[in-house]
N, C-alpha and C. Protein backbone atom coordinates (compact mmCIF):
# COMPACT_ATOMS: atom_id res chain seq x y z
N UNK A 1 -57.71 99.12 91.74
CA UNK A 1 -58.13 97.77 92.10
C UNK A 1 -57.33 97.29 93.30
N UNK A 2 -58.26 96.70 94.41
CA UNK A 2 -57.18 96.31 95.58
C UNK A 2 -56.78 95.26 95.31
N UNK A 3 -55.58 95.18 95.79
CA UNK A 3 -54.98 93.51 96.15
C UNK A 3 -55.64 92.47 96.02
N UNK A 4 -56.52 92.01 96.72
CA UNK A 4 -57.35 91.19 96.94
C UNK A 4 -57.93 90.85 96.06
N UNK A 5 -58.51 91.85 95.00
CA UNK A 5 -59.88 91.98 93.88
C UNK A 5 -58.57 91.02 92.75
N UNK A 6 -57.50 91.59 92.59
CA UNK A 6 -56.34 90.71 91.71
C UNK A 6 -56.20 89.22 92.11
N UNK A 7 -55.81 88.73 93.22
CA UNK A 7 -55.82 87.60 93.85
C UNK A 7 -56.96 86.50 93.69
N UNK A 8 -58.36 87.79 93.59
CA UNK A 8 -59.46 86.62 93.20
C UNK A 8 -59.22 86.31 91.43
N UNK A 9 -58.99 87.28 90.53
CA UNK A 9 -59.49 87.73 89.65
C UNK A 9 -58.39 86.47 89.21
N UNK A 10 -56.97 86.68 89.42
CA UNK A 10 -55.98 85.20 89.06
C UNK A 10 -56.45 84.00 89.60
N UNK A 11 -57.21 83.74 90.75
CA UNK A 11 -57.80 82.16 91.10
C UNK A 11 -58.89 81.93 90.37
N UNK A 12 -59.71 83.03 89.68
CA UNK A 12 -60.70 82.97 88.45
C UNK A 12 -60.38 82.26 87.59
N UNK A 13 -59.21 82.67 87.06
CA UNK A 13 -58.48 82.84 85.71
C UNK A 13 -58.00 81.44 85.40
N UNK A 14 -57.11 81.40 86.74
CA UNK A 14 -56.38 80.11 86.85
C UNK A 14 -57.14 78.86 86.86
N UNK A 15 -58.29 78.95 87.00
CA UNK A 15 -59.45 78.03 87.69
C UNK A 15 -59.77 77.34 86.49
N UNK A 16 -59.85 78.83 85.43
CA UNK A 16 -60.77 78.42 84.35
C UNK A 16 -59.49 77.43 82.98
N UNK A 17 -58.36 78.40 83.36
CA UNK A 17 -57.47 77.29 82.61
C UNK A 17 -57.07 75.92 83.11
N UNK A 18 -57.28 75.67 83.83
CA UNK A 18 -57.39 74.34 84.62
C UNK A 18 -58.71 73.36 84.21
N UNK A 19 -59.85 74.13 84.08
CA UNK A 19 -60.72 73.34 83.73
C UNK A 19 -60.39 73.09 82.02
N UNK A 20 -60.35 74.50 81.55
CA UNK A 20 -59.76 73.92 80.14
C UNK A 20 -58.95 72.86 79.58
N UNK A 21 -57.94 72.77 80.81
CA UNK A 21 -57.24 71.92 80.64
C UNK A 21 -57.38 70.27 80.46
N UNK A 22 -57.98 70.06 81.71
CA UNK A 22 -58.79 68.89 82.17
C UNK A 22 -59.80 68.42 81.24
N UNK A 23 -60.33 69.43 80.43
CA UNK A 23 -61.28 68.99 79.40
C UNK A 23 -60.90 68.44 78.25
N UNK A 24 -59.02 69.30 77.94
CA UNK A 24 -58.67 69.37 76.50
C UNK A 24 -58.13 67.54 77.04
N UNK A 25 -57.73 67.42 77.72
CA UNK A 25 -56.80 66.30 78.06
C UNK A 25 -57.69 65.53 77.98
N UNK A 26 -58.83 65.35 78.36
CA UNK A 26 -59.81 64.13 78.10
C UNK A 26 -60.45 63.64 76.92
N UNK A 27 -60.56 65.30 76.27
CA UNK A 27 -60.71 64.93 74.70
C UNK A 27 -59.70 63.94 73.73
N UNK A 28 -58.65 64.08 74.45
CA UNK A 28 -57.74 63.97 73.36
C UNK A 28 -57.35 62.48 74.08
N UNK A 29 -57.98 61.90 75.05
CA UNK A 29 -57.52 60.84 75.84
C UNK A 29 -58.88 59.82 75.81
N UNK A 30 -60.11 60.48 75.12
CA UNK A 30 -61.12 59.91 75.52
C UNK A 30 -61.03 58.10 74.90
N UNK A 31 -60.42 57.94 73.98
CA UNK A 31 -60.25 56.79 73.41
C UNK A 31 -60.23 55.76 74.65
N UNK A 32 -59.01 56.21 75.26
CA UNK A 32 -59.05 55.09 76.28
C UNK A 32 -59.56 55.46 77.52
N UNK A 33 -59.95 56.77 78.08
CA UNK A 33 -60.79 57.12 79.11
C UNK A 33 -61.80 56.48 79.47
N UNK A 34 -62.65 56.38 78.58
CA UNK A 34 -64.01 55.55 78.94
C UNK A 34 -63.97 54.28 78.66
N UNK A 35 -62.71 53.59 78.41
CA UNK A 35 -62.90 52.13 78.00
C UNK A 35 -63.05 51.17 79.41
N UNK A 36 -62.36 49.69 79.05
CA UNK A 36 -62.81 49.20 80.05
C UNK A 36 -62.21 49.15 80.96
N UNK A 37 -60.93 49.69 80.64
CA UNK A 37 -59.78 50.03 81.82
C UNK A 37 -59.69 51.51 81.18
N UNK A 38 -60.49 52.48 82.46
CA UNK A 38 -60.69 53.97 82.20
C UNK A 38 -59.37 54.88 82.62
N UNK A 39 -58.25 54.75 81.96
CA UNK A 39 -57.19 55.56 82.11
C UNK A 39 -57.81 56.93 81.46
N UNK A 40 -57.43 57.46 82.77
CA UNK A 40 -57.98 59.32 82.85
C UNK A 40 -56.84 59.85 83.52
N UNK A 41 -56.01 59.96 82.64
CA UNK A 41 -54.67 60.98 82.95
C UNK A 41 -55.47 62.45 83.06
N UNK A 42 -56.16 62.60 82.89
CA UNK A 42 -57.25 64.44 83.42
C UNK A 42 -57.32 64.29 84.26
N UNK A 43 -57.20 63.01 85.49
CA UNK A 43 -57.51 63.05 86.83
C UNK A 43 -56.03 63.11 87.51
N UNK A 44 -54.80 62.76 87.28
CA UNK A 44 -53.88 63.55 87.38
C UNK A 44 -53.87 65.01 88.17
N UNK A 45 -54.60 65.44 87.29
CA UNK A 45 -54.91 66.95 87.73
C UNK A 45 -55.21 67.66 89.19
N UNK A 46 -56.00 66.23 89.54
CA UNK A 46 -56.77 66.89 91.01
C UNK A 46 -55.47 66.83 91.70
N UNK A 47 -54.65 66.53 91.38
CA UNK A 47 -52.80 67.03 92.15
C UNK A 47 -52.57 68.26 92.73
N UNK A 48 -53.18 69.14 91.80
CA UNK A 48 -53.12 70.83 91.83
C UNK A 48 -53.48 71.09 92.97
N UNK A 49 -54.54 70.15 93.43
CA UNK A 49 -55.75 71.04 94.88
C UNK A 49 -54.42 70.84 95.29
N UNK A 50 -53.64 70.41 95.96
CA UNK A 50 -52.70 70.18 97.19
C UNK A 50 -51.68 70.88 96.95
N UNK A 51 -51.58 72.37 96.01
CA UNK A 51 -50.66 73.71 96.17
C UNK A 51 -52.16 74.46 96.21
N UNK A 52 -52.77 74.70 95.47
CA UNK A 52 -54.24 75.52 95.37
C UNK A 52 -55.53 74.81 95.68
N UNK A 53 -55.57 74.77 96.60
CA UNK A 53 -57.00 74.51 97.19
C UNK A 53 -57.90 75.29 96.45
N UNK A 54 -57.97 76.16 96.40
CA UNK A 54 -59.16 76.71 95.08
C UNK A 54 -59.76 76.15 94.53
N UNK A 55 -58.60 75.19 93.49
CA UNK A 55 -59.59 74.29 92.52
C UNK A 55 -60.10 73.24 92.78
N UNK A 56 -60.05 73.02 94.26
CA UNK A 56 -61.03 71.97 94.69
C UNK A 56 -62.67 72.01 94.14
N UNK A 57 -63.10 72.61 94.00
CA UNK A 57 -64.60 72.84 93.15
C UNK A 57 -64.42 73.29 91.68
N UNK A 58 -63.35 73.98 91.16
CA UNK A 58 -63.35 73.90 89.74
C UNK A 58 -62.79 72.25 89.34
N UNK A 59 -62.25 71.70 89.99
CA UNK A 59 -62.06 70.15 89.07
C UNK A 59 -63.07 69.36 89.52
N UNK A 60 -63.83 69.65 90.39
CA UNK A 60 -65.13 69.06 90.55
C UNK A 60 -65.92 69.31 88.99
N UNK A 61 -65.74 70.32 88.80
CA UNK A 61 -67.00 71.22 87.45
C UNK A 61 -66.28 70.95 86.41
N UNK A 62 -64.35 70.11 86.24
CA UNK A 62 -64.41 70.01 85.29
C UNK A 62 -64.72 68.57 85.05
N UNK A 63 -64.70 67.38 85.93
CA UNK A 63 -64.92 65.98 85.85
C UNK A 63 -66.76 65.93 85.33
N UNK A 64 -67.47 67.23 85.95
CA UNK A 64 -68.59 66.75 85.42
C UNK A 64 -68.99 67.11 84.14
N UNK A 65 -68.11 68.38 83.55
CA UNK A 65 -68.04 68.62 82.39
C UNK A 65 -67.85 67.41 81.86
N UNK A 66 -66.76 67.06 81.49
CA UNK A 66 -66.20 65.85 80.69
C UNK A 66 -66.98 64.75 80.86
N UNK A 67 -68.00 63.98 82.08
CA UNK A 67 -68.72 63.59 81.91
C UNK A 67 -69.71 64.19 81.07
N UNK A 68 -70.35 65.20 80.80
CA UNK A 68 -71.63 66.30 80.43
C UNK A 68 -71.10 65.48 79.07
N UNK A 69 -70.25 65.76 78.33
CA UNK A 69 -69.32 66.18 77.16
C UNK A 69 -68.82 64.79 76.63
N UNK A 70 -68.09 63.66 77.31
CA UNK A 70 -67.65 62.97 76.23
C UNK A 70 -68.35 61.69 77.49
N UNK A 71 -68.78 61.24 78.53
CA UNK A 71 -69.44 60.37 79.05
C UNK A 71 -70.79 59.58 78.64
N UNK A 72 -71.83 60.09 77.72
CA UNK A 72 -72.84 59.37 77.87
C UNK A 72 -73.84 59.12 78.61
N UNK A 73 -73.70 59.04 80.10
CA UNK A 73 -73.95 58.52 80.94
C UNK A 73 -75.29 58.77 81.27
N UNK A 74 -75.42 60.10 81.31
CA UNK A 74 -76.24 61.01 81.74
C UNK A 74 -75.82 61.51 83.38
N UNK A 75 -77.07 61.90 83.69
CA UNK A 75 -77.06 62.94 85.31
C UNK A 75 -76.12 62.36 86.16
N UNK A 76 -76.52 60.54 86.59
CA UNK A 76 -75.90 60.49 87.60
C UNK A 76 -74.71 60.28 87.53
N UNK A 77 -74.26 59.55 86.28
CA UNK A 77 -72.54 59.91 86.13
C UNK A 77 -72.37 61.34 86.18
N UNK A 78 -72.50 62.41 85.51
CA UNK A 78 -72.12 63.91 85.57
C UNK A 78 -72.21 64.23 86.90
N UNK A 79 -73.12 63.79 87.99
CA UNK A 79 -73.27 64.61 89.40
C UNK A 79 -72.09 63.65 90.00
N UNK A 80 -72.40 62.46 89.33
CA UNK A 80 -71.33 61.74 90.42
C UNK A 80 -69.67 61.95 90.05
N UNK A 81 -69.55 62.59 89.03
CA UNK A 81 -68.31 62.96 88.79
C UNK A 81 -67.71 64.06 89.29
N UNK A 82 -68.73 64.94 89.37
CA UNK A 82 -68.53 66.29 90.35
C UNK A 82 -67.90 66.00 91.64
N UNK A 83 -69.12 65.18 92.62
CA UNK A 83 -69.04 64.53 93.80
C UNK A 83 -67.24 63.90 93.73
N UNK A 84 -67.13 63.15 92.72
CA UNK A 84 -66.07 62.49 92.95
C UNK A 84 -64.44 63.29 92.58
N UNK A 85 -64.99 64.64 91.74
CA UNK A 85 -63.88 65.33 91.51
C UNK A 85 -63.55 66.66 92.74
N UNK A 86 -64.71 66.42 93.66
CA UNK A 86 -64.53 67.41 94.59
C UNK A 86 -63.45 66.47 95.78
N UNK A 87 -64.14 65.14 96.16
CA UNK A 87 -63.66 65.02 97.12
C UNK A 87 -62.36 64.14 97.01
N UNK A 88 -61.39 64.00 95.84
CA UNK A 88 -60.65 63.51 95.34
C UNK A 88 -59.55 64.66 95.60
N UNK A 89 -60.14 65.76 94.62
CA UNK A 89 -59.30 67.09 94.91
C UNK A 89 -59.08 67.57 96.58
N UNK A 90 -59.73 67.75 97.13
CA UNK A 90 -59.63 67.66 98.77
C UNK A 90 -58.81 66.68 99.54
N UNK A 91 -59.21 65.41 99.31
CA UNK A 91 -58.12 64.35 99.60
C UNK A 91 -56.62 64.91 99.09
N UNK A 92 -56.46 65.04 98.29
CA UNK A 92 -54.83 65.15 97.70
C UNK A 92 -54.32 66.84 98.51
N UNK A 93 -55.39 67.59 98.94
CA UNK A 93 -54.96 68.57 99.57
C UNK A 93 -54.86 68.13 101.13
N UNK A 94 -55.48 67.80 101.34
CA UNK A 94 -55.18 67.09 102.74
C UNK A 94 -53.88 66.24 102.72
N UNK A 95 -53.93 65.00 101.87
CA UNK A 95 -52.67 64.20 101.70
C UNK A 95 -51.52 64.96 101.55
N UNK A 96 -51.27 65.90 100.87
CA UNK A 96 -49.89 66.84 100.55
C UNK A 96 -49.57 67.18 102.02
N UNK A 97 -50.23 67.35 102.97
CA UNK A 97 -50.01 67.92 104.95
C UNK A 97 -49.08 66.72 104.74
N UNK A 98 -49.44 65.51 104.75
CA UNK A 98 -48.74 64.46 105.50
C UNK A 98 -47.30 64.03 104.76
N UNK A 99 -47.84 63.75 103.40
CA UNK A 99 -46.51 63.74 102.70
C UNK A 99 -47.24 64.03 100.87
N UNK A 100 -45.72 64.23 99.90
CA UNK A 100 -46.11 64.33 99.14
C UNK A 100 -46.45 63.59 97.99
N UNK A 101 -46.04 61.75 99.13
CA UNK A 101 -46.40 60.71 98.28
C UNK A 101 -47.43 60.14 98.40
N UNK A 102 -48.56 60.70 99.27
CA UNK A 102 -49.61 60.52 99.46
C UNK A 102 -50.73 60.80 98.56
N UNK A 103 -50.12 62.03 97.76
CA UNK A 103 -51.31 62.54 96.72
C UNK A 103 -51.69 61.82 95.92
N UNK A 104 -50.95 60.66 95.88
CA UNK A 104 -51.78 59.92 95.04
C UNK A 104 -52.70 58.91 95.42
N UNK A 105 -52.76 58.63 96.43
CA UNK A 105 -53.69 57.87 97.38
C UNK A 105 -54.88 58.23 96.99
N UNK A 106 -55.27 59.38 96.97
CA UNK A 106 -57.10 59.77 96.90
C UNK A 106 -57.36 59.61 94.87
N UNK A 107 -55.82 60.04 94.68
CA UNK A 107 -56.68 59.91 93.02
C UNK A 107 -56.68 58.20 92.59
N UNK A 108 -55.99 57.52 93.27
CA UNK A 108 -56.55 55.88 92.93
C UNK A 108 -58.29 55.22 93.90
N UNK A 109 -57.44 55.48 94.85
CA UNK A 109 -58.93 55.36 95.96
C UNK A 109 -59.98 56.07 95.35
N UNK A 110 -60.30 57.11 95.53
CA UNK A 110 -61.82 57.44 96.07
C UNK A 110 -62.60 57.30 94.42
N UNK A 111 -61.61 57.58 93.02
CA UNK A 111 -62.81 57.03 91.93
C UNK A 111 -62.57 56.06 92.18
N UNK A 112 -61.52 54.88 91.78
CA UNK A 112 -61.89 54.01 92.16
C UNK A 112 -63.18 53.26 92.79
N UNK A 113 -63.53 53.69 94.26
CA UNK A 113 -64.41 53.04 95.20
C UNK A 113 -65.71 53.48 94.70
N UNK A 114 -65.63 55.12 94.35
CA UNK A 114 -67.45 55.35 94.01
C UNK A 114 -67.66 55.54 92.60
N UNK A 115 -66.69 55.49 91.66
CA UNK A 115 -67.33 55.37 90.31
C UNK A 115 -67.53 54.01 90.14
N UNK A 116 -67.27 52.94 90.38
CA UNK A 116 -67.81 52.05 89.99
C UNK A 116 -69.18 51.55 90.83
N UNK A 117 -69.54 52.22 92.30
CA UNK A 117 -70.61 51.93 92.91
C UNK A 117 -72.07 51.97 91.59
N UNK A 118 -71.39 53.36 91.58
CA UNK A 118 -73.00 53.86 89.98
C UNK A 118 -72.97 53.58 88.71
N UNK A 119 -71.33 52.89 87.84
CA UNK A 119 -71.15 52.26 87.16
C UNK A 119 -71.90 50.82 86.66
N UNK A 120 -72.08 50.41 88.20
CA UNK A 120 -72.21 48.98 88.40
C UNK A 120 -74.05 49.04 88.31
N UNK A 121 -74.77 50.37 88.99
CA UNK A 121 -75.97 50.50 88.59
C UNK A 121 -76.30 50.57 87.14
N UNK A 122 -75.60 51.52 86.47
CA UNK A 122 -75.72 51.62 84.86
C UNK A 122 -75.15 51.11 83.84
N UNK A 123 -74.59 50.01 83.99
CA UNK A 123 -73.83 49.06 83.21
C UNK A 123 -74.77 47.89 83.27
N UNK A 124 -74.62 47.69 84.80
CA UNK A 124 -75.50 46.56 85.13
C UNK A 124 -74.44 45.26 85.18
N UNK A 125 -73.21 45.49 85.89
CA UNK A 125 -71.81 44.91 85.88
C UNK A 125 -71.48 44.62 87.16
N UNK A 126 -71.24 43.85 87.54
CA UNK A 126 -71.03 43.80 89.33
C UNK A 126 -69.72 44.81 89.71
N UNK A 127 -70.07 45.26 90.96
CA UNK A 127 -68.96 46.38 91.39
C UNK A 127 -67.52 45.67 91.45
N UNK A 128 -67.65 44.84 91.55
CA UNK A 128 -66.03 43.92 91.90
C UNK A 128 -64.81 44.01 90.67
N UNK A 129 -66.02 43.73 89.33
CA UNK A 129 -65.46 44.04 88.26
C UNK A 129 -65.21 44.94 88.16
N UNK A 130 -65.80 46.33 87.75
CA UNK A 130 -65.79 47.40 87.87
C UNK A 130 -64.86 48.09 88.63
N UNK A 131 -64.75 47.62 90.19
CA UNK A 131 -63.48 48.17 90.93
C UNK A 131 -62.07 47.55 90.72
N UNK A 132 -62.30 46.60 90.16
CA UNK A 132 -60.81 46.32 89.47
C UNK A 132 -60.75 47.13 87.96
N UNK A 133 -61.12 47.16 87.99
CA UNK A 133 -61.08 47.84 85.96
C UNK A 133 -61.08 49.20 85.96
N UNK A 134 -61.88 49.71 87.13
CA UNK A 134 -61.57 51.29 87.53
C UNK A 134 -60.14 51.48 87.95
N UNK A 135 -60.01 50.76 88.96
CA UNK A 135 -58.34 50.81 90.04
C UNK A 135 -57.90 50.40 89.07
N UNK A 136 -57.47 49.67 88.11
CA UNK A 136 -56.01 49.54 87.44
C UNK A 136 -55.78 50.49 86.40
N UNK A 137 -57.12 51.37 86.27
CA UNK A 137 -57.20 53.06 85.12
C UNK A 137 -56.30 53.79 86.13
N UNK A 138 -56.43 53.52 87.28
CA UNK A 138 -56.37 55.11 88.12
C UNK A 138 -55.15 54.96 88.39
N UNK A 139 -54.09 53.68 88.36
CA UNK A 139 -52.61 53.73 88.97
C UNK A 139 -51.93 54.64 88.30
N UNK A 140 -52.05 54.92 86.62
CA UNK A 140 -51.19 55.80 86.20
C UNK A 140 -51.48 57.15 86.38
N UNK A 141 -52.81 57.60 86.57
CA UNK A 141 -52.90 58.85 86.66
C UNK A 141 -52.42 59.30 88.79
N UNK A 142 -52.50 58.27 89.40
CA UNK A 142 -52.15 58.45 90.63
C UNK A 142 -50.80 58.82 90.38
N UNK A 143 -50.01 58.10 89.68
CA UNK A 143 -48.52 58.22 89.64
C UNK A 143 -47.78 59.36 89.18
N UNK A 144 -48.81 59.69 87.92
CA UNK A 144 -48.46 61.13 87.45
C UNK A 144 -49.03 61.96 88.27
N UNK A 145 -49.93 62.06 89.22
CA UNK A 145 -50.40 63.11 90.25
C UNK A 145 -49.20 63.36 90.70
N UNK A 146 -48.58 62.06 91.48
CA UNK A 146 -47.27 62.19 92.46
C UNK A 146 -46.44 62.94 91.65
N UNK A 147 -46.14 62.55 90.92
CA UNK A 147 -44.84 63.49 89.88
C UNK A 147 -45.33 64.92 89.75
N UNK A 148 -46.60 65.16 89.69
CA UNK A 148 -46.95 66.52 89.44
C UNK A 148 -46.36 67.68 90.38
N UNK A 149 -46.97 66.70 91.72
CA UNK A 149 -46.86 67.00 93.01
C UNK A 149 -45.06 67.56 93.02
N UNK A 150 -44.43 66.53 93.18
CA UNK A 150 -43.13 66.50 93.40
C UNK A 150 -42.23 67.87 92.22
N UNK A 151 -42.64 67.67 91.13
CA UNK A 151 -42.25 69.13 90.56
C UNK A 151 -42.76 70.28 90.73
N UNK A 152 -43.86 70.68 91.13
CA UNK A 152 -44.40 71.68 91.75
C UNK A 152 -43.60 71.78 93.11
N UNK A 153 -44.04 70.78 94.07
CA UNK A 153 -43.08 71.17 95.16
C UNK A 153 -41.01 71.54 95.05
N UNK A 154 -40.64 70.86 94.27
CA UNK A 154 -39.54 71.74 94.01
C UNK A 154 -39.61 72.69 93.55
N UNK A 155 -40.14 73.13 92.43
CA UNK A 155 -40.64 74.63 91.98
C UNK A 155 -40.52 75.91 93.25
N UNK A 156 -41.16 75.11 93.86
CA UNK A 156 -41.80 75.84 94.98
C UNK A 156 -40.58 76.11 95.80
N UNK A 157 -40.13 75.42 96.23
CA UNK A 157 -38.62 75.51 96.99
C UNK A 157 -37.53 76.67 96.16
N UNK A 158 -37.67 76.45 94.93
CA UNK A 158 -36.83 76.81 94.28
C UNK A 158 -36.88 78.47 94.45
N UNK A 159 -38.29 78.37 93.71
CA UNK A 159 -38.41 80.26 93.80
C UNK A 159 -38.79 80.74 95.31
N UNK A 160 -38.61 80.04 96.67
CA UNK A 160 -38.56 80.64 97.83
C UNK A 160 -37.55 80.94 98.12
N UNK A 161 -36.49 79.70 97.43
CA UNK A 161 -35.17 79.93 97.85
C UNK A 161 -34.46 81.39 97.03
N UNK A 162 -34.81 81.51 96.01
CA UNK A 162 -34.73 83.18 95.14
C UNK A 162 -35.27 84.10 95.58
N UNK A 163 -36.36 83.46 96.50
CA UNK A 163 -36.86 85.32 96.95
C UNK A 163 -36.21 85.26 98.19
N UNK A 164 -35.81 84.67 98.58
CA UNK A 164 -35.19 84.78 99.78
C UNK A 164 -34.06 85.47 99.69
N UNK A 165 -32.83 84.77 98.39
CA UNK A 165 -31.85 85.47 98.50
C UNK A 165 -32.02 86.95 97.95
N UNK A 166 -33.25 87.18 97.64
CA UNK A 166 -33.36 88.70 96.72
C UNK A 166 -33.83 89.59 97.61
């Protein structure tokens, strides 16, 4: 098996425990996930894109899972959760370039701004509400993104600084 065929076969792997993850965490969080202040510590997660870009489309597939699965909603929440777990995850990979206190910028912003756009269609709730009640879910999971961020990036330092001296 070449190199390469391993490299995919672990961003497979890794992909899929990540989505597992994201799913188990919502299960077990759904109580207050979908309430009216939607704390989704599973969105935390999209932290990861900004060491592994990879899972920029697996946490897309797992936000729409968990919509599929414990949302209700139907289609356009599930597509729009995709939508919103792709470009959330991307943001925080982009944000990690600039700094690593940025990653949390996209996981408050961008659900924030567009889950409540289609919220506000299927509730039938004005967006204003909605974007306050979304944004004050998303500060803690922004915060734990950052922390995610920040121990991974030492991690990261750490075992460069070991292979270095090895």
């Amino acid at each position: 098996m070449k190199n390469r065929d391993i490299k995919s076969s672990h961003k497979i792997a890794f992909s899929g425990m990540v989505i597992a993850l994201y799913i188990s965490v919502m299960f077990f969080s759904q109580s207050f996930a979908f309430g009216q202040y939607q704390i989704r510590i599973a969105t935390s997660l999209y932290a990861l894109a900004a060491f592994y870009p990879f899972l920029i489309i697996p946490l897309g597939i797992a936000n729409f899972l968990s919509n599929f699965l414990f949302g209700g909603l139907g289609p356009l929440d599930m597509i729009g959760g995709l939508i919103v777990g792709i470009l959330t995850a991307l943001g925080c990979f982009k944000a990690r370039k600039v700094s690593v206190y940025l990653v949390g910028v996209p996981i408050l912003l961008i659900p924030t701004l567009l889950v409540s756009s289609w919220l506000s269609i299927l509730l039938n709730v004005p967006y204003l509400a909605l974007f306050v009640s979304v944004g004050v879910g998303q500060i803690i999971p922004s915060a734990f993104g950052i922390f995610l961020v920040m121990f991974l990036e030492k991690n990261f330092k750490r075992e460069a600084k070991t292979n270095d001296e090895n």
